[in-house]
N, C-alpha and C. Protein backbone atom coordinates (compact mmCIF):
# COMPACT_ATOMS: atom_id res chain seq x y z
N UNK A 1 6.49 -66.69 90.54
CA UNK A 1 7.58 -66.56 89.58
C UNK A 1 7.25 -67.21 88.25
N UNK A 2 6.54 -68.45 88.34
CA UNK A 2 6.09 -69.21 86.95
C UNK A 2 5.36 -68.18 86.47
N UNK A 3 3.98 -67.20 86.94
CA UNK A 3 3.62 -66.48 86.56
C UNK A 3 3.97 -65.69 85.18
N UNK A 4 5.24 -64.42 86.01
CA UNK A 4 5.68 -63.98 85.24
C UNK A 4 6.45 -64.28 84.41
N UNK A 5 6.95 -65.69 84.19
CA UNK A 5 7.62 -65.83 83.26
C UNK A 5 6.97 -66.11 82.16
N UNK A 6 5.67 -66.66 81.95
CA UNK A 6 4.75 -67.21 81.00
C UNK A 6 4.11 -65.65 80.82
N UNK A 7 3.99 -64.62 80.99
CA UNK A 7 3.80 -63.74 80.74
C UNK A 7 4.56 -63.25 80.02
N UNK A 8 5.80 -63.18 80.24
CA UNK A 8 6.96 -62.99 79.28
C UNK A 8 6.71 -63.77 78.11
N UNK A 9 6.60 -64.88 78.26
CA UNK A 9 6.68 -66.14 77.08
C UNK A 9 5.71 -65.34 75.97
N UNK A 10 4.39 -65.38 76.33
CA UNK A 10 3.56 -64.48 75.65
C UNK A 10 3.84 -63.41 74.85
N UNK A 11 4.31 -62.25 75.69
CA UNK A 11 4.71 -61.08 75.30
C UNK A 11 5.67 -61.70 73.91
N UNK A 12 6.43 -62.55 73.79
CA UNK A 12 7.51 -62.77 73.26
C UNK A 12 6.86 -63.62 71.56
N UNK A 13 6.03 -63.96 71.84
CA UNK A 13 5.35 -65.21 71.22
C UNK A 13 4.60 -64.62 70.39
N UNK A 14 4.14 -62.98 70.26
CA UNK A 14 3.57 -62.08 69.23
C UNK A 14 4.08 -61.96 68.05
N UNK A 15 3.72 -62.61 66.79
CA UNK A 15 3.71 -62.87 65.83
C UNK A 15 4.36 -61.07 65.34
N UNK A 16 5.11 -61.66 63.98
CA UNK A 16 6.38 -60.18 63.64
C UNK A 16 5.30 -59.22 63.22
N UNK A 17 4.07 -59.50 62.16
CA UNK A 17 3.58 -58.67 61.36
C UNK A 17 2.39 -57.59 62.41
N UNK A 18 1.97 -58.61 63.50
CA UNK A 18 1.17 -57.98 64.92
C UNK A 18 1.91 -56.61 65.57
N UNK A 19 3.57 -56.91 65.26
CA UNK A 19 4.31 -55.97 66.14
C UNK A 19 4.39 -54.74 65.38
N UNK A 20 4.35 -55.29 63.63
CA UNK A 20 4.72 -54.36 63.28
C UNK A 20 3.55 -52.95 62.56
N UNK A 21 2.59 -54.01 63.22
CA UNK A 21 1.00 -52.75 62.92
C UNK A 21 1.13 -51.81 64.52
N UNK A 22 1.57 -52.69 65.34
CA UNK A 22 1.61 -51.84 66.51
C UNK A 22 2.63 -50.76 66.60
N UNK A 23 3.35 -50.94 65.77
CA UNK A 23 4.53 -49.75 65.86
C UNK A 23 5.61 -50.53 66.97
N UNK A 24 5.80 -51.21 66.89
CA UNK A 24 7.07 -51.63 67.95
C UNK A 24 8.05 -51.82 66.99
N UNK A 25 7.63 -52.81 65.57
CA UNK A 25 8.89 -53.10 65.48
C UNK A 25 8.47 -52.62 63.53
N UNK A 26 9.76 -51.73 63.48
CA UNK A 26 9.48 -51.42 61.78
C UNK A 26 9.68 -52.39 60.36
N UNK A 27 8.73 -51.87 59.94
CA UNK A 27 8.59 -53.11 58.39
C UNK A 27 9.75 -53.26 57.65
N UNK A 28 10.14 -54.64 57.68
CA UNK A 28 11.35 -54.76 56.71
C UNK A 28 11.35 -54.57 55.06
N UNK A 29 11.94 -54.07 54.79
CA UNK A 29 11.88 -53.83 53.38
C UNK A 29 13.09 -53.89 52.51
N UNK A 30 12.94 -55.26 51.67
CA UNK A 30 14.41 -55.55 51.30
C UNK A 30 14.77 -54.36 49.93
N UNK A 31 15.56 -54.47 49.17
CA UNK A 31 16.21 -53.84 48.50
C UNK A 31 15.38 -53.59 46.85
N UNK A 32 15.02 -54.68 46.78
CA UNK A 32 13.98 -54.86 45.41
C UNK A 32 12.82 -53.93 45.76
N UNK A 33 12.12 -54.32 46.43
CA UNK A 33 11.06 -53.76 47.01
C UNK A 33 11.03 -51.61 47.14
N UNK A 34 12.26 -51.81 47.53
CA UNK A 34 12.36 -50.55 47.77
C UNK A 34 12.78 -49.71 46.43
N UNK A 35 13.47 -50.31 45.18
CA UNK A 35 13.14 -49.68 44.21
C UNK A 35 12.03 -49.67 43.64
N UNK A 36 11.22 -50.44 43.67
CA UNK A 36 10.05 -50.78 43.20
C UNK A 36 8.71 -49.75 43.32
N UNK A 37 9.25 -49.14 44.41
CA UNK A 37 8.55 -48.48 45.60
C UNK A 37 8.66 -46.98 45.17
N UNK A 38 10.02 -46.99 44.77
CA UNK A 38 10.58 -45.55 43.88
C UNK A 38 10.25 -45.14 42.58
N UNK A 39 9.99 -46.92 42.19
CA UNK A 39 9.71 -46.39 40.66
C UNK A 39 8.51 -46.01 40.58
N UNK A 40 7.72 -46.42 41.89
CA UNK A 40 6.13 -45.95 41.65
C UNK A 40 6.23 -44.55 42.14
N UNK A 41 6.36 -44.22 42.97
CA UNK A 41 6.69 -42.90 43.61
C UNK A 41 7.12 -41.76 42.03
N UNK A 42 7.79 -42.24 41.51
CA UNK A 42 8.34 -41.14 40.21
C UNK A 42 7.60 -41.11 39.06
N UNK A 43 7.23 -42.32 39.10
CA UNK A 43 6.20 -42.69 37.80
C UNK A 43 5.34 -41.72 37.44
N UNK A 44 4.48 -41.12 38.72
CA UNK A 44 2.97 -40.08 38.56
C UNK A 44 3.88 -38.99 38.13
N UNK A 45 4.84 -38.49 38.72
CA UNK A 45 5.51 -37.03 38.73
C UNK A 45 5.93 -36.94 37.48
N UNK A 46 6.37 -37.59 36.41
CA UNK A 46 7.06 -38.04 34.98
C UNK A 46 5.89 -38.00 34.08
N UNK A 47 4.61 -38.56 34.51
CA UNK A 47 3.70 -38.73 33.69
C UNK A 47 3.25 -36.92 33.45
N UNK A 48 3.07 -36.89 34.83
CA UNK A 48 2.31 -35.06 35.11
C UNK A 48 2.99 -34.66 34.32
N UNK A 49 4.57 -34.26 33.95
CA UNK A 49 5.36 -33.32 33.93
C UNK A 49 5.28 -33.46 32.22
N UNK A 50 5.44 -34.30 31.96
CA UNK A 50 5.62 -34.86 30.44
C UNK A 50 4.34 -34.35 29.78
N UNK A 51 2.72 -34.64 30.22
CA UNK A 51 1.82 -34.15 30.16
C UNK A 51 1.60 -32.43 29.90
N UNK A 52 2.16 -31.78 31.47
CA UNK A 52 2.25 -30.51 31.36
C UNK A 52 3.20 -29.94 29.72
N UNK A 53 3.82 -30.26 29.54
CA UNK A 53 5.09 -29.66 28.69
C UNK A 53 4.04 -29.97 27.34
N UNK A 54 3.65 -31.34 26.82
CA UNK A 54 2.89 -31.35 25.86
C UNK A 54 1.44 -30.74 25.95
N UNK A 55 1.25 -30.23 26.86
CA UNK A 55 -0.14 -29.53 26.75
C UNK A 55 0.09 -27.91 26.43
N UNK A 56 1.37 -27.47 26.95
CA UNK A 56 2.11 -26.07 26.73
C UNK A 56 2.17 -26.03 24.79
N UNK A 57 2.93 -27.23 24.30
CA UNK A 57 2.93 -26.97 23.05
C UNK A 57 2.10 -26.85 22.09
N UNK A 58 0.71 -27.75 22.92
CA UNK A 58 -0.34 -28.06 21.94
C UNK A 58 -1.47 -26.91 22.06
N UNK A 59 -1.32 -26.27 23.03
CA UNK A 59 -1.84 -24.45 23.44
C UNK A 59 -1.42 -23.44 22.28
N UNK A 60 0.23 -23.67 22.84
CA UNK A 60 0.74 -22.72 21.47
C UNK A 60 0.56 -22.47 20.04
N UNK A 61 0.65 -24.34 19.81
CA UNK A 61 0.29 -24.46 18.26
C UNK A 61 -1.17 -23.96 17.78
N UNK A 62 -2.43 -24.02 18.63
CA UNK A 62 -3.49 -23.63 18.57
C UNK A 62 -3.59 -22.12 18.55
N UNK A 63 -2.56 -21.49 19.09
CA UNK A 63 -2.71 -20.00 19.53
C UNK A 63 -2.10 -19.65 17.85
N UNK A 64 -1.08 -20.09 17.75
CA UNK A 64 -0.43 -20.04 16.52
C UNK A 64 -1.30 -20.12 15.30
N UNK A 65 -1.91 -21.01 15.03
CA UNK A 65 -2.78 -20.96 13.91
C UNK A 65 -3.91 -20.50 14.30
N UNK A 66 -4.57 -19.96 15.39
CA UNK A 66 -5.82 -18.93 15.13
C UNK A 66 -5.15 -17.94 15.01
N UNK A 67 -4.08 -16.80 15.22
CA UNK A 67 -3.51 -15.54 14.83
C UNK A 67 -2.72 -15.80 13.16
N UNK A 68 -2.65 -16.76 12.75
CA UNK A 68 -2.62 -16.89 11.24
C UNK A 68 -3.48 -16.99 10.88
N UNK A 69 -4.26 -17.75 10.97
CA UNK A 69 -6.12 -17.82 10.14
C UNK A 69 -6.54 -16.18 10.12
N UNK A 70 -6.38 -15.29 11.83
CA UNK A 70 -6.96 -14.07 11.66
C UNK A 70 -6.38 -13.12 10.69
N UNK A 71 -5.24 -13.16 10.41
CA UNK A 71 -3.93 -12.31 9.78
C UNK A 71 -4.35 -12.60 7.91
N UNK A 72 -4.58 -13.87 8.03
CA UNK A 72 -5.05 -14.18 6.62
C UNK A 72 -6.02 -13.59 5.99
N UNK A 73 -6.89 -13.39 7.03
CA UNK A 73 -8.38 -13.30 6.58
C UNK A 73 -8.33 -11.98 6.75
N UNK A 74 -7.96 -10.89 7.52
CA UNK A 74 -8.08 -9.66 7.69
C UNK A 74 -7.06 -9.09 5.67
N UNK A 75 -5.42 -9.66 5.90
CA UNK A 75 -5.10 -9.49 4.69
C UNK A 75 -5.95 -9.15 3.61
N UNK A 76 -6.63 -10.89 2.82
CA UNK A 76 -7.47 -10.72 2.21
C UNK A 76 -9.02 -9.79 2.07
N UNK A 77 -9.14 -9.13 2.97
CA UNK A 77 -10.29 -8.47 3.18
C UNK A 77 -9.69 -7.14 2.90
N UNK A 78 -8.83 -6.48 3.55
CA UNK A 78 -8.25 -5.32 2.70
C UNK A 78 -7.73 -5.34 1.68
N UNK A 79 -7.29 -6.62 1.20
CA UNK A 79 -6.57 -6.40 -0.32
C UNK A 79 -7.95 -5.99 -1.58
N UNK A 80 -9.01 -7.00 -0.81
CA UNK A 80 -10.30 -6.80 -1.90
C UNK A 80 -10.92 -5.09 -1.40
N UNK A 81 -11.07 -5.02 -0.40
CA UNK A 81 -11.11 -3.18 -0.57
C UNK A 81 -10.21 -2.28 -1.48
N UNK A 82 -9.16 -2.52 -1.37
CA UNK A 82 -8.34 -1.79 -1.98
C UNK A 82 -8.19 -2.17 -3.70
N UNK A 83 -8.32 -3.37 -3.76
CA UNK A 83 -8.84 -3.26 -5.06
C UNK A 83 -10.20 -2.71 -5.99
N UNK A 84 -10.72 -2.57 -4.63
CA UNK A 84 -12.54 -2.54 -5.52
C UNK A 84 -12.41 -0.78 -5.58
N UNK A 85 -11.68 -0.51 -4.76
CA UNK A 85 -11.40 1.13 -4.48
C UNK A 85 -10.55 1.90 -6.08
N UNK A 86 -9.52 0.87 -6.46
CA UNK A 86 -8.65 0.97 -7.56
C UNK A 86 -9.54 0.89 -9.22
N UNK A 87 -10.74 -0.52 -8.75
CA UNK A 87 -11.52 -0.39 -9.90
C UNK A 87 -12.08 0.54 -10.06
N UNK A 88 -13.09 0.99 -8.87
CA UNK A 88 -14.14 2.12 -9.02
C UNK A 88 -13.22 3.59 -9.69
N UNK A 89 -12.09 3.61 -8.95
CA UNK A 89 -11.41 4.76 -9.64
C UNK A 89 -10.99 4.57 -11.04
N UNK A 90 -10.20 3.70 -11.59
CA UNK A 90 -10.10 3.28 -13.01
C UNK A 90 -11.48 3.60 -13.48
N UNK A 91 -12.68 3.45 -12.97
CA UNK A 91 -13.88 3.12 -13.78
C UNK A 91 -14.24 4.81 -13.99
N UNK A 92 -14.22 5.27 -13.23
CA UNK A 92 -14.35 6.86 -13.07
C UNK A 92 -14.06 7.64 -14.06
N UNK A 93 -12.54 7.65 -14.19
CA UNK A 93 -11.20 8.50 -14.90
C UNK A 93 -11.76 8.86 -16.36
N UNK A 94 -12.04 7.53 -17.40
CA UNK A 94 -12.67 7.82 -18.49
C UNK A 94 -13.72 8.25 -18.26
N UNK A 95 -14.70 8.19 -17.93
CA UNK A 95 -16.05 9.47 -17.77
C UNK A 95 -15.79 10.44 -17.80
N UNK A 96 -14.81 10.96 -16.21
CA UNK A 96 -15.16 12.30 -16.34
C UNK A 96 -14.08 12.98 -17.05
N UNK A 97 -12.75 11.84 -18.26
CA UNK A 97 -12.22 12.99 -19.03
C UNK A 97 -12.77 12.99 -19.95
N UNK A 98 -13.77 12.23 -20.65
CA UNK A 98 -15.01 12.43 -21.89
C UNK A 98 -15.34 13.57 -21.45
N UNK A 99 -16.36 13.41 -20.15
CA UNK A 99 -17.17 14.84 -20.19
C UNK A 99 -16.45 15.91 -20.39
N UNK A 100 -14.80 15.65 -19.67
CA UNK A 100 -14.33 16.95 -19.64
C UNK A 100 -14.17 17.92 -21.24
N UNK A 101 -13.79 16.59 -22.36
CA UNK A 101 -13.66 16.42 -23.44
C UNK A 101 -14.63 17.46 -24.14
N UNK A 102 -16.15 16.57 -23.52
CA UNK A 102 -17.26 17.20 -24.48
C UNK A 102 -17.63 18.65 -23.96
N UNK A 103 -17.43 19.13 -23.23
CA UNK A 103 -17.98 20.26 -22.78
C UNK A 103 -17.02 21.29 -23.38
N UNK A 104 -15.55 20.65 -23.78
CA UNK A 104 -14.70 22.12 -23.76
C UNK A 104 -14.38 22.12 -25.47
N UNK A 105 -15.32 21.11 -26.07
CA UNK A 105 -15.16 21.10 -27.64
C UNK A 105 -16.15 20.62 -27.95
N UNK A 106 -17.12 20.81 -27.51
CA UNK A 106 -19.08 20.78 -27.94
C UNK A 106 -19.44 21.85 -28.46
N UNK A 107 -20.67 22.06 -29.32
CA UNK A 107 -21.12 23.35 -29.41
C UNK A 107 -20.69 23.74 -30.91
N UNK A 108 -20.63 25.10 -30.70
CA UNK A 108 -20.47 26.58 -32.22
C UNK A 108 -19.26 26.57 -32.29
N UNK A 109 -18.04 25.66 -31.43
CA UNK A 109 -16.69 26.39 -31.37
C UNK A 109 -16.13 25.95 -32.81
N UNK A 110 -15.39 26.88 -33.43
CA UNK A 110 -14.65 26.78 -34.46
C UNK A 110 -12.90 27.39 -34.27
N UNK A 111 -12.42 26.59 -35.37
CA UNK A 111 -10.91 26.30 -34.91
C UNK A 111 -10.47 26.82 -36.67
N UNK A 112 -9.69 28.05 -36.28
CA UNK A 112 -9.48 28.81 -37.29
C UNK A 112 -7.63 28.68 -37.24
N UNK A 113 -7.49 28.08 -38.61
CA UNK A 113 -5.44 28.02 -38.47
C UNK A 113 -5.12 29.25 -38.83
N UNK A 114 -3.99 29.36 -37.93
CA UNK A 114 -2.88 30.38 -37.89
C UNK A 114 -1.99 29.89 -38.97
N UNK A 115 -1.34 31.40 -39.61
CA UNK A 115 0.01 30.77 -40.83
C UNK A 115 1.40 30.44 -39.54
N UNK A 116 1.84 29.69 -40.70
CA UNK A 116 3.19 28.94 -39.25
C UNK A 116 4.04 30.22 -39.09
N UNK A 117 4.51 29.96 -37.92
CA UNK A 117 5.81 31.12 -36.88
C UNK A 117 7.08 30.67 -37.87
N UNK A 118 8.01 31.80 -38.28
CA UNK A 118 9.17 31.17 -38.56
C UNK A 118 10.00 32.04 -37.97
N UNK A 119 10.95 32.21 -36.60
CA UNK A 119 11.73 32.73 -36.07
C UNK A 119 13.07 32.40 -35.23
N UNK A 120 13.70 33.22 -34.96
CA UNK A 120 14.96 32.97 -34.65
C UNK A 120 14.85 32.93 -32.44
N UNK A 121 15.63 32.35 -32.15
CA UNK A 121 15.30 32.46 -30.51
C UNK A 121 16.45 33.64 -29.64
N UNK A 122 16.35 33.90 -28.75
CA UNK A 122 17.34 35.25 -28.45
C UNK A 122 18.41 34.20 -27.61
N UNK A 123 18.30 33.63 -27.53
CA UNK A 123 19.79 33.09 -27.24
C UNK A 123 19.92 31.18 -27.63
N UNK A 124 20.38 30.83 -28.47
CA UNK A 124 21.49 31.56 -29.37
C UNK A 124 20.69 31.86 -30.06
N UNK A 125 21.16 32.74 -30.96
CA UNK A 125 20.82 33.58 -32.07
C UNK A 125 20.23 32.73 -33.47
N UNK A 126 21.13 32.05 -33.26
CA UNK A 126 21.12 31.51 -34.63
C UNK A 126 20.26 30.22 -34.93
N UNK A 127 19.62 29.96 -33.68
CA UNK A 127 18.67 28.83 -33.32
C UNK A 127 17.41 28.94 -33.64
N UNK A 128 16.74 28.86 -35.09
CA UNK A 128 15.45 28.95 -35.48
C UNK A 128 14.08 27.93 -35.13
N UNK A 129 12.85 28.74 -34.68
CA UNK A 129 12.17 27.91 -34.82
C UNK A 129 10.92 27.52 -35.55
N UNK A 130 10.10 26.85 -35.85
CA UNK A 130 8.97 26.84 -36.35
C UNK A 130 7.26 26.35 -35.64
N UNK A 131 6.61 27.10 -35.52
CA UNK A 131 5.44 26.99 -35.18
C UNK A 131 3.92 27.23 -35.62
N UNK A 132 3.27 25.65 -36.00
CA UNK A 132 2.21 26.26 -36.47
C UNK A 132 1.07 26.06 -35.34
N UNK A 133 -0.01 26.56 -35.56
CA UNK A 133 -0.97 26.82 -34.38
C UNK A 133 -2.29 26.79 -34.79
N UNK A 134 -3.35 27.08 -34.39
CA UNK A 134 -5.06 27.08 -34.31
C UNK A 134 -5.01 28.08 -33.23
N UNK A 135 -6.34 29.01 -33.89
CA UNK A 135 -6.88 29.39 -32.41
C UNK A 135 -8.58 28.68 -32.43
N UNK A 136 -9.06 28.40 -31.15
CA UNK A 136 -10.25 28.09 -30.80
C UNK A 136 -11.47 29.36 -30.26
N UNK A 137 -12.60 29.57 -31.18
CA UNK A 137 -13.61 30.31 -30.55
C UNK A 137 -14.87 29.97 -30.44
N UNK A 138 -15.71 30.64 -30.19
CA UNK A 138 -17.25 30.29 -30.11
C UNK A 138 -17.86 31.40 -31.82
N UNK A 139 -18.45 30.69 -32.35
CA UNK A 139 -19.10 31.21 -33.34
C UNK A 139 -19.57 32.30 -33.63
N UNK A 140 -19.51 33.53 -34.38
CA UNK A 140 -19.75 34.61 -33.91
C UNK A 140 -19.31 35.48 -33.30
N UNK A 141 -18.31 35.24 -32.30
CA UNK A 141 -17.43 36.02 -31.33
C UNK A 141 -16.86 36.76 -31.65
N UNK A 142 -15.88 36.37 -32.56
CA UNK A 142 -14.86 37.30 -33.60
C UNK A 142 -15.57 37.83 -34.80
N UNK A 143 -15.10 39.22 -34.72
CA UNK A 143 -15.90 39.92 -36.04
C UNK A 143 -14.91 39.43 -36.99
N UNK A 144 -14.35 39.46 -37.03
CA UNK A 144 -12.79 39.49 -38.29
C UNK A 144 -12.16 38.08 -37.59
N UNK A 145 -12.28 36.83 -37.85
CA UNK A 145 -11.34 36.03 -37.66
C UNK A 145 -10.12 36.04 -38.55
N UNK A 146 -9.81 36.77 -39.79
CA UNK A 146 -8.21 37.03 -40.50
C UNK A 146 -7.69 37.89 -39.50
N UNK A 147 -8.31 38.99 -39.07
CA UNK A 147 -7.50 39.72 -38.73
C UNK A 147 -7.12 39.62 -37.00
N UNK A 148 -7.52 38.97 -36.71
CA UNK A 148 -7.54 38.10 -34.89
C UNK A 148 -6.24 37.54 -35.24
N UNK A 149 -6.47 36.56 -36.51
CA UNK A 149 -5.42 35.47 -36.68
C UNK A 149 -4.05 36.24 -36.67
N UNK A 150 -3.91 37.18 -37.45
CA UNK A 150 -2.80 37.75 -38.00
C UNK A 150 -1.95 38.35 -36.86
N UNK A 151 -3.22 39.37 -35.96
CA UNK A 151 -2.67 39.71 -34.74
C UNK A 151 -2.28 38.99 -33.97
N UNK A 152 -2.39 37.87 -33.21
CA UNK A 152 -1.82 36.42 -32.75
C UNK A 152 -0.63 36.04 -33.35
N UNK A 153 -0.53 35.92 -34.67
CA UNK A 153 0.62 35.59 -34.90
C UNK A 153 2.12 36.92 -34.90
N UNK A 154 1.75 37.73 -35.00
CA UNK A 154 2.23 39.15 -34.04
C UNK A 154 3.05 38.98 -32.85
N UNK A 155 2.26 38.81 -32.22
CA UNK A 155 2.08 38.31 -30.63
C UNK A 155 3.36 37.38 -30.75
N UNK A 156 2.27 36.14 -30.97
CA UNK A 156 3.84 34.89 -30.95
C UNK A 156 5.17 35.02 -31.60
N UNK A 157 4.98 35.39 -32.29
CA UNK A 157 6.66 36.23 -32.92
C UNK A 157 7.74 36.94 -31.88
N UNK A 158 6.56 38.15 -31.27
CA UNK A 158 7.73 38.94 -30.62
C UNK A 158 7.92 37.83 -29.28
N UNK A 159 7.20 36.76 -28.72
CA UNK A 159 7.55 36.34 -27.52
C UNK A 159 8.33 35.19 -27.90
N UNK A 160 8.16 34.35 -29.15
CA UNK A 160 9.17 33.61 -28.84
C UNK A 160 10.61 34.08 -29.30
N UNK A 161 10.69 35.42 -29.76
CA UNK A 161 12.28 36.19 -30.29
C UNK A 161 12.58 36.84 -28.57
N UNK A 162 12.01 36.23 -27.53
CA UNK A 162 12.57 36.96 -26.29
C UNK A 162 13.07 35.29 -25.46
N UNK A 163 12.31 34.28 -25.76
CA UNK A 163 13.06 33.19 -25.12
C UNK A 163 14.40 32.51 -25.12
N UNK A 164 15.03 31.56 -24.59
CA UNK A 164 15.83 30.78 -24.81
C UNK A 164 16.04 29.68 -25.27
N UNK A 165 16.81 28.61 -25.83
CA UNK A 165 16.59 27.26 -26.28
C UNK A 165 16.16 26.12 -25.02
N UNK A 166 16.73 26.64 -23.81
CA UNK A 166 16.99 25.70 -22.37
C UNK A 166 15.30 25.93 -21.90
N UNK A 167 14.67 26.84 -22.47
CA UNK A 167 13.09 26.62 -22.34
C UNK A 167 11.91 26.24 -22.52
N UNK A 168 12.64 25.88 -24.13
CA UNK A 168 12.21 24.65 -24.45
C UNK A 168 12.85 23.31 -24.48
N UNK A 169 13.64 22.82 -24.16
CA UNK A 169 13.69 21.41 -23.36
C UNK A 169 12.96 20.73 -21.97
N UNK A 170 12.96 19.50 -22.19
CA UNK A 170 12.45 18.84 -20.92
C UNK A 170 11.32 18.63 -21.25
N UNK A 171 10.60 17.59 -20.57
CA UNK A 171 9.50 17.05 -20.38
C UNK A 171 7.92 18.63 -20.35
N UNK A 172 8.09 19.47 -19.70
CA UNK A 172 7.60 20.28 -19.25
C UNK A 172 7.21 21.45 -19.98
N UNK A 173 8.44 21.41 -20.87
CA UNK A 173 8.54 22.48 -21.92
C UNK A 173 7.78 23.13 -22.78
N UNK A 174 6.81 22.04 -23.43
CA UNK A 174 5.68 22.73 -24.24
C UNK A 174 4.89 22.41 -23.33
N UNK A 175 4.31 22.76 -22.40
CA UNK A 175 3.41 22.70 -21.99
C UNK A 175 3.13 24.47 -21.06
N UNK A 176 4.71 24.55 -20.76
CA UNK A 176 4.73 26.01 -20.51
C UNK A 176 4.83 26.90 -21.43
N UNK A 177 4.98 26.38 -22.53
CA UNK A 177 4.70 27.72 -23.65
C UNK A 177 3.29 27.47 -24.45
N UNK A 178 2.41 26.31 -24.09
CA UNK A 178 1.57 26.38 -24.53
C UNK A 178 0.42 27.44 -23.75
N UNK A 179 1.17 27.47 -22.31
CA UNK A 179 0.38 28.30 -21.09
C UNK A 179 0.57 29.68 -21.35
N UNK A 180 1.59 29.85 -21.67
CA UNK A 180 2.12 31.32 -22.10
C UNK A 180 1.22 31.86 -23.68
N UNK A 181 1.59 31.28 -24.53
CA UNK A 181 0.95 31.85 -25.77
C UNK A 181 -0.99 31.74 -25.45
N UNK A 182 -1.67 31.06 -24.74
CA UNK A 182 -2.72 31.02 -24.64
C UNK A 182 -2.96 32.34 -23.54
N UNK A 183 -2.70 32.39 -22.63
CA UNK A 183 -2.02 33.99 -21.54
C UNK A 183 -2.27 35.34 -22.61
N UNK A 184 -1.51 35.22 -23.67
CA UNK A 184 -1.39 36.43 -24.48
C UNK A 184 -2.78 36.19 -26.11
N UNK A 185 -3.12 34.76 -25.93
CA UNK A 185 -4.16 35.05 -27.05
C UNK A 185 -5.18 35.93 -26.04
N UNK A 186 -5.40 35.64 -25.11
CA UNK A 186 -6.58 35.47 -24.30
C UNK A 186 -6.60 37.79 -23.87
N UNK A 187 -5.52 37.56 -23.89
CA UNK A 187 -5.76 39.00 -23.59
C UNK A 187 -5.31 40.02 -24.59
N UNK A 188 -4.96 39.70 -25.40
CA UNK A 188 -5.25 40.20 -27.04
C UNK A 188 -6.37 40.31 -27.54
N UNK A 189 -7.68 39.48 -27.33
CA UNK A 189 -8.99 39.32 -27.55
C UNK A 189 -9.50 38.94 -26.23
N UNK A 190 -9.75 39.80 -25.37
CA UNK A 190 -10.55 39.66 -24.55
C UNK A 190 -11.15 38.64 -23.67
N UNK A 191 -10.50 37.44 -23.83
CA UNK A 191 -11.03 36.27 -23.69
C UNK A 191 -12.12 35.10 -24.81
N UNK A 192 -12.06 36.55 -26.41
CA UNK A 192 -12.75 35.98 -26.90
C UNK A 192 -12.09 34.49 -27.69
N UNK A 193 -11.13 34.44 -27.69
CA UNK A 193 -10.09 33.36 -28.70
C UNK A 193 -10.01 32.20 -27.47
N UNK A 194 -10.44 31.53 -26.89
CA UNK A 194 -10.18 30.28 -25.70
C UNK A 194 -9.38 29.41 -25.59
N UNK A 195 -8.44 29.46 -26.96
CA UNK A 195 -7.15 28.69 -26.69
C UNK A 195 -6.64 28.72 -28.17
N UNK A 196 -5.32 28.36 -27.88
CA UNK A 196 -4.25 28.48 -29.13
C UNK A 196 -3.80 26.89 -29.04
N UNK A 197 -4.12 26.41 -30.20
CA UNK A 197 -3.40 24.48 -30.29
C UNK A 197 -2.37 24.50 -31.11
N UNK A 198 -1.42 24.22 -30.06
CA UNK A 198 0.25 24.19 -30.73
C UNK A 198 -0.18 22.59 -31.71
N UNK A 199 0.48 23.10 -33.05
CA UNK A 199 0.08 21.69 -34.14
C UNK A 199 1.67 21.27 -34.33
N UNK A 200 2.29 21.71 -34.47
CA UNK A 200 3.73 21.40 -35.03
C UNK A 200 4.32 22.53 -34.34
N UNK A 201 6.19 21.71 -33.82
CA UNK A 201 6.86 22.81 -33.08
C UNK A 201 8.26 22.28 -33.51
N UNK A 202 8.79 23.05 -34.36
CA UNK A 202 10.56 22.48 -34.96
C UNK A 202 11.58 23.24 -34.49
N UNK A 203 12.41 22.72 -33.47
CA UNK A 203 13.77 23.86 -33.16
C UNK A 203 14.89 23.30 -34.18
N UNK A 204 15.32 23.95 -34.45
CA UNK A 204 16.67 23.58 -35.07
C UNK A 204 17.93 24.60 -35.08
């Protein structure tokens, strides 16, 4: 019987922290401790999370200014095409209306004046106009330049005693009767007369 009781004694006599690696008896853990315990526990998860969110913004902002840098630079690269496209054409325009210039008033051509138009318009009646003119040829062409002239002015008489006043207004206006009276030099003489230059044009 002493035996087992000093066996007991033993059993009993095992120090708290022995019991509590063995799993018998669980670790006390007062109240401090156990927040302490929490605040470490949350600490990593707060750090991560806080981390994650500023690494999201600092992605974006990077994404953000390389698609502006590209947007910039593409901009500027077509704006200078499109300008160099605008020069070369500006640079063009005067050339080829010189040449156009010199080719269609180079040469033998001579510019013989017409006596001025003085006529009335067919509607209204009473609406006179005045027109003086040139015709343009090549040298030689016309046997009789008086009598070319005279016939031309013929011509322009009876067509502008068939127009109206509303035909000549507007922006457009002499430019379609300059098309017209050149129409009728041209086939009055054969093509030999190459144009009629309206000099002065008075409605009243």
């Amino acid at each position: 019987m002493a035996l087992f009781g000093k066996k007991k004694t033993t059993a009993a006599a095992q120090p708290e922290d022995e019991a509590v690696k063995a799993g018998v008896v669980p670790p006390v853990v007062d109240e401090e401790s156990s927040v302490e315990l929490k605040k470490e526990e949350l600490a990593p998860k707060s750090a991560k999370s806080g981390g994650g969110v500023l690494g999201l913004v600092i992605s974006g902002a990077i994404i953000t200014l390389i698609a502006a840098g590209g947007g910039l630079a593409l901009g500027m690269k077509a704006n200078a095409v499109i300008e160099k496209m605008i020069a070369d054409r500006d640079a063009a325009k005067p050339t080829e209306k010189n040449h156009a210039l010199t080719l269609k008033y180079s040469g033998d051509t001579v510019v013989k004046q017409i006596e001025p138009v003085v006529t009335n318009l067919a509607n209204p009646s009473d609406t006179w106009i005045r027109l003086e003119m040139a015709m343009l040829f090549k040298n030689g062409a016309i046997a009789n330049p008086e009598a070319t002239a005279a016939e031309l002015r013929q011509d322009v008489v009876a067509y502008l005693r068939t127009i109206n006043l509303a035909q000549l207004e507007g922006p457009s206006a002499l430019q379609h009767l300059r098309e017209d009276l050149n129409e009728r030099a041209t086939l009055r003489t054969g093509g030999q007369v190459t144009e009629l230059i309206i000099q002065t044009l008075v409605v009243q």
